[in-house]
C-alpha atoms as a PDB file:
ATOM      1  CA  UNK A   1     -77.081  41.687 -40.361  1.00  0.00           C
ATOM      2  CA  UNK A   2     -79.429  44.751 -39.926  1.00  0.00           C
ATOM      3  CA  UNK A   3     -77.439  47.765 -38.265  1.00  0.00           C
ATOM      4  CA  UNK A   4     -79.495  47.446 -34.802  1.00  0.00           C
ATOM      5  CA  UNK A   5     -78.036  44.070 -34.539  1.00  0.00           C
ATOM      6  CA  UNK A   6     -74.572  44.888 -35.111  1.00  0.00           C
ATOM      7  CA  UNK A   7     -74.682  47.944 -32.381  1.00  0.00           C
ATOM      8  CA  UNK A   8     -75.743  45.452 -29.954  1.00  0.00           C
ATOM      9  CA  UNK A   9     -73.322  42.964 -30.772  1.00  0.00           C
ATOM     10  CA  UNK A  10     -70.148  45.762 -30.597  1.00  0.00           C
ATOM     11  CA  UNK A  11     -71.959  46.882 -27.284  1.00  0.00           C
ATOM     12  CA  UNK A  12     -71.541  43.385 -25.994  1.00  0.00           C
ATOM     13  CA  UNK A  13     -67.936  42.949 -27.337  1.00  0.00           C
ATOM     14  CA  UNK A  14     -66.640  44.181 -23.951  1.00  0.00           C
ATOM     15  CA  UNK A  15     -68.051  42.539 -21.577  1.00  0.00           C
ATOM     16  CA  UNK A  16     -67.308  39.174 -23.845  1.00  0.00           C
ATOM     17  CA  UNK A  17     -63.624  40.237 -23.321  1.00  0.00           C
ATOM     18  CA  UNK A  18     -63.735  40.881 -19.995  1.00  0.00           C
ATOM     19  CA  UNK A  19     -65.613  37.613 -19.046  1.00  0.00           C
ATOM     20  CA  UNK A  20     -62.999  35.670 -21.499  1.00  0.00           C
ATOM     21  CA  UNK A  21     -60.107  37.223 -19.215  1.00  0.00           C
ATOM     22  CA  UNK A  22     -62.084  36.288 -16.122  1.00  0.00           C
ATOM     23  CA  UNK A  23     -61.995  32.765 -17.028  1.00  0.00           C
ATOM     24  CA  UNK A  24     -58.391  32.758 -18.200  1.00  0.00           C
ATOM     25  CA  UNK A  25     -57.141  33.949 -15.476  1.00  0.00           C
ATOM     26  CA  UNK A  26     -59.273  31.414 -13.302  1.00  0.00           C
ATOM     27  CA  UNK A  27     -58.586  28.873 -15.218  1.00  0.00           C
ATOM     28  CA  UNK A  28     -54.427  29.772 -15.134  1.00  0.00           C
ATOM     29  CA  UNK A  29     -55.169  30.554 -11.355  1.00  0.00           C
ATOM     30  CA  UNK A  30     -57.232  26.716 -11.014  1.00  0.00           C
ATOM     31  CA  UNK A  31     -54.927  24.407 -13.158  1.00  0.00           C
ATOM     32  CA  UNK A  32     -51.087  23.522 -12.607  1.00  0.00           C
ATOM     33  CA  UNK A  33     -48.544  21.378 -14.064  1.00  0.00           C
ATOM     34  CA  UNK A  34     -45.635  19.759 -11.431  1.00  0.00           C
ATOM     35  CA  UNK A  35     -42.687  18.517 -13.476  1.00  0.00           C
ATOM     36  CA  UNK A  36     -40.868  15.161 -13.489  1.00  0.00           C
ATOM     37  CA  UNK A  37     -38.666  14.972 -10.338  1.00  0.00           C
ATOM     38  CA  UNK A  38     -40.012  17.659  -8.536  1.00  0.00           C
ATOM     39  CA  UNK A  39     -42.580  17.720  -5.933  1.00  0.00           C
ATOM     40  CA  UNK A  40     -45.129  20.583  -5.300  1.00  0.00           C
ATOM     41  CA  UNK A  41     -45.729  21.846  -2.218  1.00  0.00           C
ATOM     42  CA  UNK A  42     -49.663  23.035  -1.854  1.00  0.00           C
ATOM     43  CA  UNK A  43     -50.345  25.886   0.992  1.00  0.00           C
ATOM     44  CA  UNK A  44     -53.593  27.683   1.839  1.00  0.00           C
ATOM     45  CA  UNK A  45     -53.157  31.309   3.199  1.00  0.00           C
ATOM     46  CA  UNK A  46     -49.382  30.121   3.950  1.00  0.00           C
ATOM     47  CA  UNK A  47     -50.689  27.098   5.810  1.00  0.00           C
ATOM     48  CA  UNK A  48     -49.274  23.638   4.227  1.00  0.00           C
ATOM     49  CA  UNK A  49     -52.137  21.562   3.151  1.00  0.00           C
ATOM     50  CA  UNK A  50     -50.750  18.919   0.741  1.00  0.00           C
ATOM     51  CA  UNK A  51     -47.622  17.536  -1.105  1.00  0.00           C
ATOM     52  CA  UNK A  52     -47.944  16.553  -5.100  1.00  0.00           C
ATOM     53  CA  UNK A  53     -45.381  14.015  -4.973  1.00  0.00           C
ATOM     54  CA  UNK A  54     -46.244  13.341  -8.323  1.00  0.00           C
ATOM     55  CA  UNK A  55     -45.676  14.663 -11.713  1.00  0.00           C
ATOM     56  CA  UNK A  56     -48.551  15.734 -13.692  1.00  0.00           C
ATOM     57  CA  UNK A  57     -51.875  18.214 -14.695  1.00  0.00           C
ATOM     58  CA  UNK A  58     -52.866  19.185 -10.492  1.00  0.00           C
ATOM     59  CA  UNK A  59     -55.527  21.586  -9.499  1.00  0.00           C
ATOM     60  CA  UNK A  60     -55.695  24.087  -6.866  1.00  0.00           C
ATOM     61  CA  UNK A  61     -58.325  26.379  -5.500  1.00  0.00           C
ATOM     62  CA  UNK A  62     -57.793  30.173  -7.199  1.00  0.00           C
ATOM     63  CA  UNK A  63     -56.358  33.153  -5.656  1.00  0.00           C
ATOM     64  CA  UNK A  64     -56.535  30.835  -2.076  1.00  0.00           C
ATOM     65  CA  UNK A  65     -54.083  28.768  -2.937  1.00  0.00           C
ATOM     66  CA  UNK A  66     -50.404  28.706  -4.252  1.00  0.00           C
ATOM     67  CA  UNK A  67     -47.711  25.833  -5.256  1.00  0.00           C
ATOM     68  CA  UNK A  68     -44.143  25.607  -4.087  1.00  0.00           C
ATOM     69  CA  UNK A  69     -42.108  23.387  -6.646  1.00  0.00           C
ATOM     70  CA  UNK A  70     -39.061  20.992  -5.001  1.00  0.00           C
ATOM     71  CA  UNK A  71     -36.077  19.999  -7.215  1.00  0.00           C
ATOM     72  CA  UNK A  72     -35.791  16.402  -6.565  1.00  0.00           C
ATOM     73  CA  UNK A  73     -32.695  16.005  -8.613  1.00  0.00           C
ATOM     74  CA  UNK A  74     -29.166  15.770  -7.352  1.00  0.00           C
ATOM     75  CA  UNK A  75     -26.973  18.303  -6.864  1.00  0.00           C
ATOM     76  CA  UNK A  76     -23.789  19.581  -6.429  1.00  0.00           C
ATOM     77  CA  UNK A  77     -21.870  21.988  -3.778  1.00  0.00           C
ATOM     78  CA  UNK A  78     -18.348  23.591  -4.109  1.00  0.00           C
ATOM     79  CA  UNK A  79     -17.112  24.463  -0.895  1.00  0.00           C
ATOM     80  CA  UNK A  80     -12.988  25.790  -0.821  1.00  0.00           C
ATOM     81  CA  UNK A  81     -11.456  24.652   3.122  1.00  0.00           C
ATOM     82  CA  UNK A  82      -8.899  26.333   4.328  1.00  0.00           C
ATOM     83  CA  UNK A  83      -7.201  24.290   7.093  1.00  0.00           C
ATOM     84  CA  UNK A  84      -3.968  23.974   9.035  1.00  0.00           C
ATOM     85  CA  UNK A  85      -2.192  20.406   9.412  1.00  0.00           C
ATOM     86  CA  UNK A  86      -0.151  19.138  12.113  1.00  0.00           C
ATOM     87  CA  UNK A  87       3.308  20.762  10.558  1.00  0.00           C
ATOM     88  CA  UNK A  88       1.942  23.802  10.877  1.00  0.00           C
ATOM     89  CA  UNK A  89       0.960  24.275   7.265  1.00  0.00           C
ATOM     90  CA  UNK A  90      -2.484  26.304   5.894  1.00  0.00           C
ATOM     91  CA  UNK A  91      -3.560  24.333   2.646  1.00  0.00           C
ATOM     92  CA  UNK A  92      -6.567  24.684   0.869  1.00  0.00           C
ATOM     93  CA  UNK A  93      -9.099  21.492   0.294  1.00  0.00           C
ATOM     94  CA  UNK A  94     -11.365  21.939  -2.591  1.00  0.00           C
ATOM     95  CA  UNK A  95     -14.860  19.437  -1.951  1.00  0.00           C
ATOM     96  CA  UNK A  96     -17.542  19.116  -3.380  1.00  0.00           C
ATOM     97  CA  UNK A  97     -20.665  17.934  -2.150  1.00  0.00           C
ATOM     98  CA  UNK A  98     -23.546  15.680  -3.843  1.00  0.00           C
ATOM     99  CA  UNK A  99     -26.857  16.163  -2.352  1.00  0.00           C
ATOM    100  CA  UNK A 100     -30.721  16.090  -3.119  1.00  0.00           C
ATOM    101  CA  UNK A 101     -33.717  17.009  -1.367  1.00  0.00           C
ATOM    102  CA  UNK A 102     -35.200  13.836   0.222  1.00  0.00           C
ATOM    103  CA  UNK A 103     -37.930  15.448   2.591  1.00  0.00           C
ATOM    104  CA  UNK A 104     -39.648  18.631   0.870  1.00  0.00           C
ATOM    105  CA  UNK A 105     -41.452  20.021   3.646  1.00  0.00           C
ATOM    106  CA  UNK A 106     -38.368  20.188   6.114  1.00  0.00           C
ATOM    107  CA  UNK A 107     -36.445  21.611   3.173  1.00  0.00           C
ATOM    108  CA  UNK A 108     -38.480  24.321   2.578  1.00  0.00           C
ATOM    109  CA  UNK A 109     -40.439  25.099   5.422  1.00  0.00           C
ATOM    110  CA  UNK A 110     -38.277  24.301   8.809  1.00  0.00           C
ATOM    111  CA  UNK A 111     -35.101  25.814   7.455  1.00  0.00           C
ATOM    112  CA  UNK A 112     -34.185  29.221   6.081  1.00  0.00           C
ATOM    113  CA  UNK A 113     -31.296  28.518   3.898  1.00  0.00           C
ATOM    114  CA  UNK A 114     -30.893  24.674   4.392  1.00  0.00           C
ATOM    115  CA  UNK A 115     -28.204  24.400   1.372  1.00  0.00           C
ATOM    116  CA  UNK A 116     -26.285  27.221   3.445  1.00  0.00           C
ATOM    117  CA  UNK A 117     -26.475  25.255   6.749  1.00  0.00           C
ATOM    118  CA  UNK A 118     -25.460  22.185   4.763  1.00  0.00           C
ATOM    119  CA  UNK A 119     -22.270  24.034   4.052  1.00  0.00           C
ATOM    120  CA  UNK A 120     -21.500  24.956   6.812  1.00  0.00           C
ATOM    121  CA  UNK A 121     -21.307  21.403   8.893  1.00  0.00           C
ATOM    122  CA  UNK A 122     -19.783  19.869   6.237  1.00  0.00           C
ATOM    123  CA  UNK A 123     -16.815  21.912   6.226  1.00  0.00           C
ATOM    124  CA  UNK A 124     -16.611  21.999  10.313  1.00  0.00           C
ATOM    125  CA  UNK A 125     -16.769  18.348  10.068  1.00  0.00           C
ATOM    126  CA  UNK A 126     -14.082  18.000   7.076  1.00  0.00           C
ATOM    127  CA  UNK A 127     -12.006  20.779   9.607  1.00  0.00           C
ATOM    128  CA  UNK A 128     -12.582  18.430  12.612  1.00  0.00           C
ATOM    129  CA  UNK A 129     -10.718  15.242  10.736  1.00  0.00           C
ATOM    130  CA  UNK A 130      -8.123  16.949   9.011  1.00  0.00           C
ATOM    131  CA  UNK A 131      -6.891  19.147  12.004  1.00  0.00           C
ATOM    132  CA  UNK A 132      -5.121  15.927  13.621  1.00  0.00           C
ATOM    133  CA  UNK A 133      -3.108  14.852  10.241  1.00  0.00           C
ATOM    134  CA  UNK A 134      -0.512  16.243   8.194  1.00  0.00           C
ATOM    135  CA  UNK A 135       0.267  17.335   4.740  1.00  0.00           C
ATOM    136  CA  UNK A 136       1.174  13.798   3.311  1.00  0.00           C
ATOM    137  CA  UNK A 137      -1.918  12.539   5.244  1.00  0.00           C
ATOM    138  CA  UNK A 138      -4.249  14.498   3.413  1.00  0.00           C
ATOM    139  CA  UNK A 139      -3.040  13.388   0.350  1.00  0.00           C
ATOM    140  CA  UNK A 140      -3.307   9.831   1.515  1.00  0.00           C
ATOM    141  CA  UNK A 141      -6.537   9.041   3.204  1.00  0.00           C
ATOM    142  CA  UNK A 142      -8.739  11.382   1.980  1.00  0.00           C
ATOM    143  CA  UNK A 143     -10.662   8.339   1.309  1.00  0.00           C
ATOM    144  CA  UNK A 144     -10.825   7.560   5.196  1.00  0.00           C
ATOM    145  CA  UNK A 145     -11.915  11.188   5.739  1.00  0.00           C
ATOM    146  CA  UNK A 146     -14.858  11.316   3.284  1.00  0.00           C
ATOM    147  CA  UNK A 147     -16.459   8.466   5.094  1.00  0.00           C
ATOM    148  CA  UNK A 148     -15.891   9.834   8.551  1.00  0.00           C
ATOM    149  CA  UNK A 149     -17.274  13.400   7.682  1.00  0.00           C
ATOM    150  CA  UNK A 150     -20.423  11.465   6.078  1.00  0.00           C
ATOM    151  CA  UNK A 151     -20.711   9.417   9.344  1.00  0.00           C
ATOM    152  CA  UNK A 152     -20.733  12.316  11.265  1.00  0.00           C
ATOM    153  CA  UNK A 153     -23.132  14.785   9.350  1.00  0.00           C
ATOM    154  CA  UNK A 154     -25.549  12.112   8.087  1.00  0.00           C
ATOM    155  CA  UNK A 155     -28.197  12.568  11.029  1.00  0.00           C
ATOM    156  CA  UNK A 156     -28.071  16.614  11.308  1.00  0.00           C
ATOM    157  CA  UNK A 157     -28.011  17.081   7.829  1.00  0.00           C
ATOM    158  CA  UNK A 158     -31.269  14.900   7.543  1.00  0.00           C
ATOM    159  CA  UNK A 159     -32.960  17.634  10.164  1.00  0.00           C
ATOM    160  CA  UNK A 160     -32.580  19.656   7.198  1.00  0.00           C
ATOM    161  CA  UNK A 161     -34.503  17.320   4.882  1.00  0.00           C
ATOM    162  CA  UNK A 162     -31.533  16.803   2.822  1.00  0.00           C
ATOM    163  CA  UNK A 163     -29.826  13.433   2.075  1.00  0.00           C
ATOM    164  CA  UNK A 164     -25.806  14.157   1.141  1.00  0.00           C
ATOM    165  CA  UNK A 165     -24.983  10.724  -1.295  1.00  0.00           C
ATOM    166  CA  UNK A 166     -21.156  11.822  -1.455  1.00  0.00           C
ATOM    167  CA  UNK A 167     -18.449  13.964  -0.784  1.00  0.00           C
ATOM    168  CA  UNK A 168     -15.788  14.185  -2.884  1.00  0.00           C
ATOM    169  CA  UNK A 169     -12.312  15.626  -1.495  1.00  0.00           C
ATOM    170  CA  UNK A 170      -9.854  16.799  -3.886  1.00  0.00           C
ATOM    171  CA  UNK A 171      -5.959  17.103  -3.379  1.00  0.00           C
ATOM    172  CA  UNK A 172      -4.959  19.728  -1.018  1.00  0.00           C
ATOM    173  CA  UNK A 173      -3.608  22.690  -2.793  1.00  0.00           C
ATOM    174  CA  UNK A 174      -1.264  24.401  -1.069  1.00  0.00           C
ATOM    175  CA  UNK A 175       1.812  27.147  -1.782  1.00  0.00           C
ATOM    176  CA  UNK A 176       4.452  26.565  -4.352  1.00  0.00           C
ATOM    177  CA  UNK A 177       7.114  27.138  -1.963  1.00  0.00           C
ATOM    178  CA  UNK A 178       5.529  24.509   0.741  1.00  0.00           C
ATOM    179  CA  UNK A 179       5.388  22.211  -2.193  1.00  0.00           C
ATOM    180  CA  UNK A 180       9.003  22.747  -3.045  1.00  0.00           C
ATOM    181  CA  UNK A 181       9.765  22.105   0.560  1.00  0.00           C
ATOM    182  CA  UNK A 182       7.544  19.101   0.763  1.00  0.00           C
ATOM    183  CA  UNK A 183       8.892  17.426  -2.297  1.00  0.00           C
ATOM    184  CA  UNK A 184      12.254  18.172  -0.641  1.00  0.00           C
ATOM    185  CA  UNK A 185      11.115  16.170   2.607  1.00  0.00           C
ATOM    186  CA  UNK A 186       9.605  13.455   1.082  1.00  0.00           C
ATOM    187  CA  UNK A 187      13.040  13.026  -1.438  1.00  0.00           C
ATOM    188  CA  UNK A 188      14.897  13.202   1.837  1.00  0.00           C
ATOM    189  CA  UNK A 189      12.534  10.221   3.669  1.00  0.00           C
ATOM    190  CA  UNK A 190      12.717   8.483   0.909  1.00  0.00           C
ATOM    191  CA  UNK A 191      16.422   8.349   0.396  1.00  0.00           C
ATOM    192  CA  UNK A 192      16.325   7.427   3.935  1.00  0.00           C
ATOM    193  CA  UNK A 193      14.070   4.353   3.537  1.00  0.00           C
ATOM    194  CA  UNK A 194      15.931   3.277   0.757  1.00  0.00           C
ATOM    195  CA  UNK A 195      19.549   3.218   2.821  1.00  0.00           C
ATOM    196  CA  UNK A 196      17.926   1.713   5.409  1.00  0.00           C
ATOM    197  CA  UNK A 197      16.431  -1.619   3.081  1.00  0.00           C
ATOM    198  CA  UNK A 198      19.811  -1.649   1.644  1.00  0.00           C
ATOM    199  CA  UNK A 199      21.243  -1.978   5.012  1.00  0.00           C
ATOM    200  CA  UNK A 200      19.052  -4.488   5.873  1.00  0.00           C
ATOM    201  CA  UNK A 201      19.668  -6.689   2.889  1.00  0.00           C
ATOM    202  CA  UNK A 202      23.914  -6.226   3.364  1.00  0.00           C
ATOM    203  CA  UNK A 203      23.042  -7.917   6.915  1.00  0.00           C
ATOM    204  CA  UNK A 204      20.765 -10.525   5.276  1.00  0.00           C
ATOM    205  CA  UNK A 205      23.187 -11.165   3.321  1.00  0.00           C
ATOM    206  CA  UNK A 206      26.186 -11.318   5.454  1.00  0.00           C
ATOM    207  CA  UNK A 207      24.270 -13.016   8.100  1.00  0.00           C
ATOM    208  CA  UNK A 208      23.227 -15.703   5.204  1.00  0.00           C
ATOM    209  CA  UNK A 209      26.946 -16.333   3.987  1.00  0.00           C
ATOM    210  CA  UNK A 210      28.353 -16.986   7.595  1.00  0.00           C
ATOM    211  CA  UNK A 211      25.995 -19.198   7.812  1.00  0.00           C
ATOM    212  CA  UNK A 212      26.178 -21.004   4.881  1.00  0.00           C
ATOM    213  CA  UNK A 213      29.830 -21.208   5.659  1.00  0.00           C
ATOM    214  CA  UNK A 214      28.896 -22.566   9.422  1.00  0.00           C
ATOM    215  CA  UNK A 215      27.198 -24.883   7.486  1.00  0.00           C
ATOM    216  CA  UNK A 216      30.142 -26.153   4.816  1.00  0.00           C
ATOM    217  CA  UNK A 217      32.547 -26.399   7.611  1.00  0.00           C
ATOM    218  CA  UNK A 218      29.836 -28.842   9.770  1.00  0.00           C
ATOM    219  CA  UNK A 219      29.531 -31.123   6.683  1.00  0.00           C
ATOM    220  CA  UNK A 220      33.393 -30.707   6.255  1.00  0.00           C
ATOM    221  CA  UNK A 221      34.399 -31.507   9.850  1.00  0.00           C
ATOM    222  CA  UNK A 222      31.895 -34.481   9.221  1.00  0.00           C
ATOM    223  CA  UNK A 223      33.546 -35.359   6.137  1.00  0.00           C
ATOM    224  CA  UNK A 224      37.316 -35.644   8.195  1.00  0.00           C
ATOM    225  CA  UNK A 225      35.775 -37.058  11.191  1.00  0.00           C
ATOM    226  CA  UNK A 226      34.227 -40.138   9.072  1.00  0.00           C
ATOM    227  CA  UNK A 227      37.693 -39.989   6.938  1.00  0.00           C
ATOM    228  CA  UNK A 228      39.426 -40.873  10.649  1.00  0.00           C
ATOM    229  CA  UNK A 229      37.106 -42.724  11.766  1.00  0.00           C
ATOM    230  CA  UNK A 230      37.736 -45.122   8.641  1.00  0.00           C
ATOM    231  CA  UNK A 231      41.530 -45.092   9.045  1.00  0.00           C
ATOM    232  CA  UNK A 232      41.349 -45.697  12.855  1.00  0.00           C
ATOM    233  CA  UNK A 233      39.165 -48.936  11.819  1.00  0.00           C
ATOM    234  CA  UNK A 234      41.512 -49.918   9.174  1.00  0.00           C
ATOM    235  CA  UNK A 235      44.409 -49.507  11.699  1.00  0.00           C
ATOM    236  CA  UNK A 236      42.736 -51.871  13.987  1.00  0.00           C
ATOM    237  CA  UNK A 237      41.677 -54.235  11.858  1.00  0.00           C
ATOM    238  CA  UNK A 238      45.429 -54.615  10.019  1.00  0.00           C
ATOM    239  CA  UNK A 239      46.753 -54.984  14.035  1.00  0.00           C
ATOM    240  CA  UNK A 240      44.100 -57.512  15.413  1.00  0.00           C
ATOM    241  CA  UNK A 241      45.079 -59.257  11.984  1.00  0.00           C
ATOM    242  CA  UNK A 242      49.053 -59.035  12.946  1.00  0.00           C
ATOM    243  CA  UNK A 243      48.403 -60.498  16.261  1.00  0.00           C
ATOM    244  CA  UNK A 244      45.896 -63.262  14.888  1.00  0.00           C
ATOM    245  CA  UNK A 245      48.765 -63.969  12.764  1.00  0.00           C
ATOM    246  CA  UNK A 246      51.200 -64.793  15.475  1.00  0.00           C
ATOM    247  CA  UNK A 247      52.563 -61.315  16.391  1.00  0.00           C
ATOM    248  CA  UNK A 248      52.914 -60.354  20.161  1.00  0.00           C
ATOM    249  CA  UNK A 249      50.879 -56.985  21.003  1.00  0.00           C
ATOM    250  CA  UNK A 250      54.054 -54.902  21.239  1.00  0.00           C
ATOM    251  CA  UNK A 251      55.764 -55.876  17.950  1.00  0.00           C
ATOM    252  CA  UNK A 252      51.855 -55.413  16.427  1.00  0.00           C
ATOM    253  CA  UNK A 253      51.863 -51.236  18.183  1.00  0.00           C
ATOM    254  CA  UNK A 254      55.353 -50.867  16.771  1.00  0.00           C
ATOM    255  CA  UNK A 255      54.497 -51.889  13.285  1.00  0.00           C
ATOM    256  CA  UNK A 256      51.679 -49.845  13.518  1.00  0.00           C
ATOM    257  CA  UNK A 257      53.239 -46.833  14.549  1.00  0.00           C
ATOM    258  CA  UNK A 258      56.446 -47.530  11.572  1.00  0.00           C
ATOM    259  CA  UNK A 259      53.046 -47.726   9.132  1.00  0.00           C
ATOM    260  CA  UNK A 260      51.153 -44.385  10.584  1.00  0.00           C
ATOM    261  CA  UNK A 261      54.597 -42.587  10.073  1.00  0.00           C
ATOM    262  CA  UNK A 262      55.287 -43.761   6.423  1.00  0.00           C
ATOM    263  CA  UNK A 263      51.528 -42.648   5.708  1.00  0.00           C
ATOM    264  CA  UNK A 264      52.351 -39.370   7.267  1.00  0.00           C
ATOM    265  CA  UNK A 265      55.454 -39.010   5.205  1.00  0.00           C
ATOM    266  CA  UNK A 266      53.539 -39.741   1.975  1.00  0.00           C
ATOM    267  CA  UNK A 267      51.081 -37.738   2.090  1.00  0.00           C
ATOM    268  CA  UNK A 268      53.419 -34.812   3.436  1.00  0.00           C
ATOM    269  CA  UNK A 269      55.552 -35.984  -0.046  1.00  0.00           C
ATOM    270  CA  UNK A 270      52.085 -35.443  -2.096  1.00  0.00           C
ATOM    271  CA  UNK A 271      51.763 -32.091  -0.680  1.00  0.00           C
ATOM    272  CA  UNK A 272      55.453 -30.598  -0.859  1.00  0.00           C
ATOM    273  CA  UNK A 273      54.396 -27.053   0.134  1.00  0.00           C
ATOM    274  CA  UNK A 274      53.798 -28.713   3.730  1.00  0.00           C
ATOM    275  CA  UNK A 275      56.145 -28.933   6.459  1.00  0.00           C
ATOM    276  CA  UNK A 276      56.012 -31.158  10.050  1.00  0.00           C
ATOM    277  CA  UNK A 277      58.267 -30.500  12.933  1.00  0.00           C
ATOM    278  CA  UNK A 278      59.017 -32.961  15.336  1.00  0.00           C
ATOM    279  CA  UNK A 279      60.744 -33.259  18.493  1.00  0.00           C
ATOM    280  CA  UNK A 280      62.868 -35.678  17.180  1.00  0.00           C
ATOM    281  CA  UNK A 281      65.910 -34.177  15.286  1.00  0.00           C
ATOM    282  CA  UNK A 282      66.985 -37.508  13.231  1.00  0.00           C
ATOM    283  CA  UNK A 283      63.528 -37.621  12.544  1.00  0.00           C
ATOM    284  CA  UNK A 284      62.674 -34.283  11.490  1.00  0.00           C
ATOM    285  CA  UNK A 285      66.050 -34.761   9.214  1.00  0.00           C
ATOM    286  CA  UNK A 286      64.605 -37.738   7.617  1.00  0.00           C
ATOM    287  CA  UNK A 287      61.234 -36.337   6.800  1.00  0.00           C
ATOM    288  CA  UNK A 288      63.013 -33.166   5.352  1.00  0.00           C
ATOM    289  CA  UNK A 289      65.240 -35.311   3.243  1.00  0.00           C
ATOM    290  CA  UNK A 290      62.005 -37.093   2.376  1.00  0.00           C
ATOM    291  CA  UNK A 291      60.018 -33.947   1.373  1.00  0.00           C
ATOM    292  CA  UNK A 292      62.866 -32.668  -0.992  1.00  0.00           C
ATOM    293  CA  UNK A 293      62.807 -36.065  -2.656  1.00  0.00           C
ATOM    294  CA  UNK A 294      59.590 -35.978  -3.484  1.00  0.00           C
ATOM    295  CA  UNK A 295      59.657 -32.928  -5.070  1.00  0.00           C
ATOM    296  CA  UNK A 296      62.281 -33.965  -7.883  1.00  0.00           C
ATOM    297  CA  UNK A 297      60.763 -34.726 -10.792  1.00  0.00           C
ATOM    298  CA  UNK A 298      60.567 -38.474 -11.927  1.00  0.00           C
ATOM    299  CA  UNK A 299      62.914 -40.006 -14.208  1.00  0.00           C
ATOM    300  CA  UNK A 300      62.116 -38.116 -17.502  1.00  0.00           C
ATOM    301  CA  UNK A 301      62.955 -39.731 -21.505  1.00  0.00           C
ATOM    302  CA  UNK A 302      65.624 -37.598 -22.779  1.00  0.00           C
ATOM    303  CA  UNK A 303      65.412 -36.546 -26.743  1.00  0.00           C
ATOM    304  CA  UNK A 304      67.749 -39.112 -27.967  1.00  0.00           C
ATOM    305  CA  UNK A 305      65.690 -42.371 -26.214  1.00  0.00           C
ATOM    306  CA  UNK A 306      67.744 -42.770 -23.360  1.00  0.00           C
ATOM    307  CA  UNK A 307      66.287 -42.640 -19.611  1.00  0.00           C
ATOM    308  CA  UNK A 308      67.181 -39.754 -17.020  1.00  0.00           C
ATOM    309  CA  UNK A 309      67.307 -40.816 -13.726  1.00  0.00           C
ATOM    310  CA  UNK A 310      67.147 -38.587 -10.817  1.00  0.00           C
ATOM    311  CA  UNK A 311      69.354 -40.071  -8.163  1.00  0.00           C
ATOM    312  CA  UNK A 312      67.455 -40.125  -4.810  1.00  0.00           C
ATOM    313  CA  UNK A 313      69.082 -41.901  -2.049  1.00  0.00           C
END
């Protein structure tokens, strides 16, 4: 290379670079990447012109144009409530919200801080439900409360081109001494409750023995009314057999009475603990005597072979 050339070439160095940094930055300025799940948001001196919902190599016009990129991924808000029940306590309510952008433009355009606004009618719908319940109701259907507050905020929320997919309400955290005193309450109810089933099942259970006992004596005054019933047959049978046999009605009613009294006196000689008193002094003399008789022992073999006899008269 002869020395005029190389001049000429270091003379034209310069504006090489300066042309090469031209392009660059056109080039950077020209050419833009938008990532998976996001979406780019295209405006023209501040004016939106397009969405890139996709992901991918996108071109713009330089310097004219700039790109807004969307998060279309899910997210998540921590929000701390502070709220008072119905017994008058303040307990804090950690949730936490799961949201994701579901309409870019409203997102970014319409709203100034829509995760902000989000916030904030969440947690004066979450306020709304739990006002009207108490302590042991937040603990119990925080379930129920989730899926009113999502009823609720669904539509306004969407204004803000957000879609909320859950919201997730921890325990309710509250002072060691209210817990104290709660756990002391709830002992208390529950002791309560548990009195009360066992006073319910005594009652069953009395209630079930008087009337299993209403039922033994039904089958037992059956059992002695078909017991008569059988006698008084008997007895009329044996007396329409005396007068078949030649016996004259009255002679027939006085046997039957001498045979009714002699049953009486047997089975009153069976059961020596029992005692009848009747009008009749010989009589009640003769069942005495017959009741002590009955209560000797029988004749018993004495060692020796020989037969003791108890003299009854």
């Amino acid at each position: 290379m002869s020395f005029d050339s190389f001049v000429n070439f270091a003379e034209a160095v310069p504006a090489l670079i300066i042309t090469g940094v031209i392009l660059f930055l056109i080039g950077k300025g020209t050419f833009y990447t938008i990532p998976q799940t996001y979406t780019g948001l295209v405006t023209r001196f501040d004016r939106h012109v397009r969405t890139n919902d996709f992901a991918g190599l996108k071109m713009k016009i330089p310097l004219i144009e700039k790109v807004d990129k969307i998060s279309m991924q899910e997210f998540q808000a921590d929000e701390m409530l502070e709220t008072k029940t119905t017994d008058n306590l303040f307990v804090k309510l950690p949730i936490s919200i799961h949201y994701q952008v579901n309409a870019p433009e409203k997102f970014f355009f319409e709203k100034g801080d829509p995760i902000k606004l989000m916030k904030k009618v969440v947690a004066a719908a979450v306020r709304e439900y739990t006002s009207g319940k108490d302590f042991q109701e937040l603990y119990d259907e925080r379930q129920q409360i989730k899926e009113g507050v999502l009823n609720k905020v669904e539509t306004q929320v969407g204004t803000y081109g957000i879609l909320i997919s859950d919201i997730v309400i921890d325990e309710p955290q509250a002072s060691v001494e209210v817990k104290e005193t709660f756990d002391r309450v709830r002992s208390s109810a529950l002791e309560k409750d548990a009195a009360k089933n066992e006073a319910e099942a005594d009652y069953i259970r009395t209630v079930k023995r008087a009337e299993a006992d209403k039922q033994r004596n039904i089958l037992i005054g059956e059992g002695v009314a078909g017991f008569r019933e059988k006698i008084a047959d008997g007895y009329s049978l044996l007396r329409k057999q005396l007068i078949s046999d030649g016996a004259d009605p009255y002679t027939a009613d006085r046997f039957m009475e001498e045979a009714m009294r002699l049953d009486t006196l047997r089975d009153v000689g069976d059961k020596g603990n029992m005692v009848i008193v009747t009008t009749d002094g010989a009589s009640a003399l003769r069942v005495a005597e017959f009741q002590t008789l009955n209560q000797i022992p029988a004749n018993k073999e004495t060692p020796d072979g020989k037969i003791k006899q108890n003299n009854k008269k």
